[in-house]
Each structure stands twice: as structure tokens, then as C-alpha cells.
Protein backbone atom coordinates (compact mmCIF):
# COMPACT_ATOMS: atom_id res chain seq x y z
CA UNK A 1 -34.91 49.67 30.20
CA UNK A 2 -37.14 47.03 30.51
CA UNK A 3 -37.00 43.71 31.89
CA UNK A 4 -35.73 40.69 30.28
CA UNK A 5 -38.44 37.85 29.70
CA UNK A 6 -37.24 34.16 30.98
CA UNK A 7 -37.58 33.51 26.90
CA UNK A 8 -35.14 36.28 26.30
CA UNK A 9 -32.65 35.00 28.96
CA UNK A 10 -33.03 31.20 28.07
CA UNK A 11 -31.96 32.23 23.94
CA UNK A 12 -29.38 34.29 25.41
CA UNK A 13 -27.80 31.95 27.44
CA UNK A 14 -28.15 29.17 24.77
CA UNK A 15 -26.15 30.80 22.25
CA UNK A 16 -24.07 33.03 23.76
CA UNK A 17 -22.86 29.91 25.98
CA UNK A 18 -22.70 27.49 23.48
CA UNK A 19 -20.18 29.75 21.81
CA UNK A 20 -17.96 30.80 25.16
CA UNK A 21 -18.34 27.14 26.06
CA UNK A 22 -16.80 26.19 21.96
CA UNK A 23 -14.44 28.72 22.68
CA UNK A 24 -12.65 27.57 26.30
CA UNK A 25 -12.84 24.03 24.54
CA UNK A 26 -10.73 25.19 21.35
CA UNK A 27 -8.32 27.39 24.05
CA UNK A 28 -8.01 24.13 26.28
CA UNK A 29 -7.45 21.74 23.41
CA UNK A 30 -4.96 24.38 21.73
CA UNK A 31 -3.28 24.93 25.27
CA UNK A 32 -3.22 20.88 25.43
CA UNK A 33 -1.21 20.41 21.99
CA UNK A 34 0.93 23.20 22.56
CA UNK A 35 4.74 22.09 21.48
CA UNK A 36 6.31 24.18 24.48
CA UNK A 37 4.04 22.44 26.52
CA UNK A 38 4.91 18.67 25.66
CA UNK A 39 8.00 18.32 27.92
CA UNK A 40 5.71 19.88 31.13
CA UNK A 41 3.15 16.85 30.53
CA UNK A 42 5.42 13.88 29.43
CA UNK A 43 7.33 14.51 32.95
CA UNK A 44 3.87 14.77 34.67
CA UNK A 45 2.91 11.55 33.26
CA UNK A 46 5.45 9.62 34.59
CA UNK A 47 4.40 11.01 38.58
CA UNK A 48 2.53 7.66 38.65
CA UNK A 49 5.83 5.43 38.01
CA UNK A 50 7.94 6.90 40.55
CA UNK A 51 9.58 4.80 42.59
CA UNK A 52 8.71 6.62 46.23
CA UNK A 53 10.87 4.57 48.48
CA UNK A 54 14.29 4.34 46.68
């Protein structure tokens, strides 16, 4: 098996990321808009109003 030229790693790692990269964005975007998950970040967005001290 031969070695792998920079050249060859560089393309690799170009498209092959761009696409796992595409991917974990569609995943986190899909996991963001999830219905089931609405109720989980509505009460997480209202951490910053709470009233501490009463």
C-alpha cells in the first residue's frame, strides 16, 4: 500500500469533510426544530428571567 501524497489527503479531506461537516449541520438543525424538543428549549430560555432571590 503506498503512501498517500499531501494532494491526495488535502482532496480527501475537502470533500469528504465538507459533506460530514453538511451532514452534523442538517442533524443539528433537524435536532434544533424537533417538536418533542420545543418544550425542553422554551423552559431553557426563560433561565435568564428567573427571579434568583424570591
Amino acid at each position: 500500500m503506498e503512501r498517500w501524497a499531501y494532494e491526495d489527503v488535502l482532496a480527501f479531506a475537502q470533500s469528504w469533510g465538507a459533506v460530514y461537516f453538511m451532514l452534523m449541520f442538517v442533524v443539528a438543525f433537524a435536532y434544533a426544530w424537533w417538536p418533542k424538543n420545543r418544550p425542553r428549549f422554551d423552559q431553557a430560555a426563560q433561565i435568564p428571567f428567573r427571579d434568583e432571590d424570591a
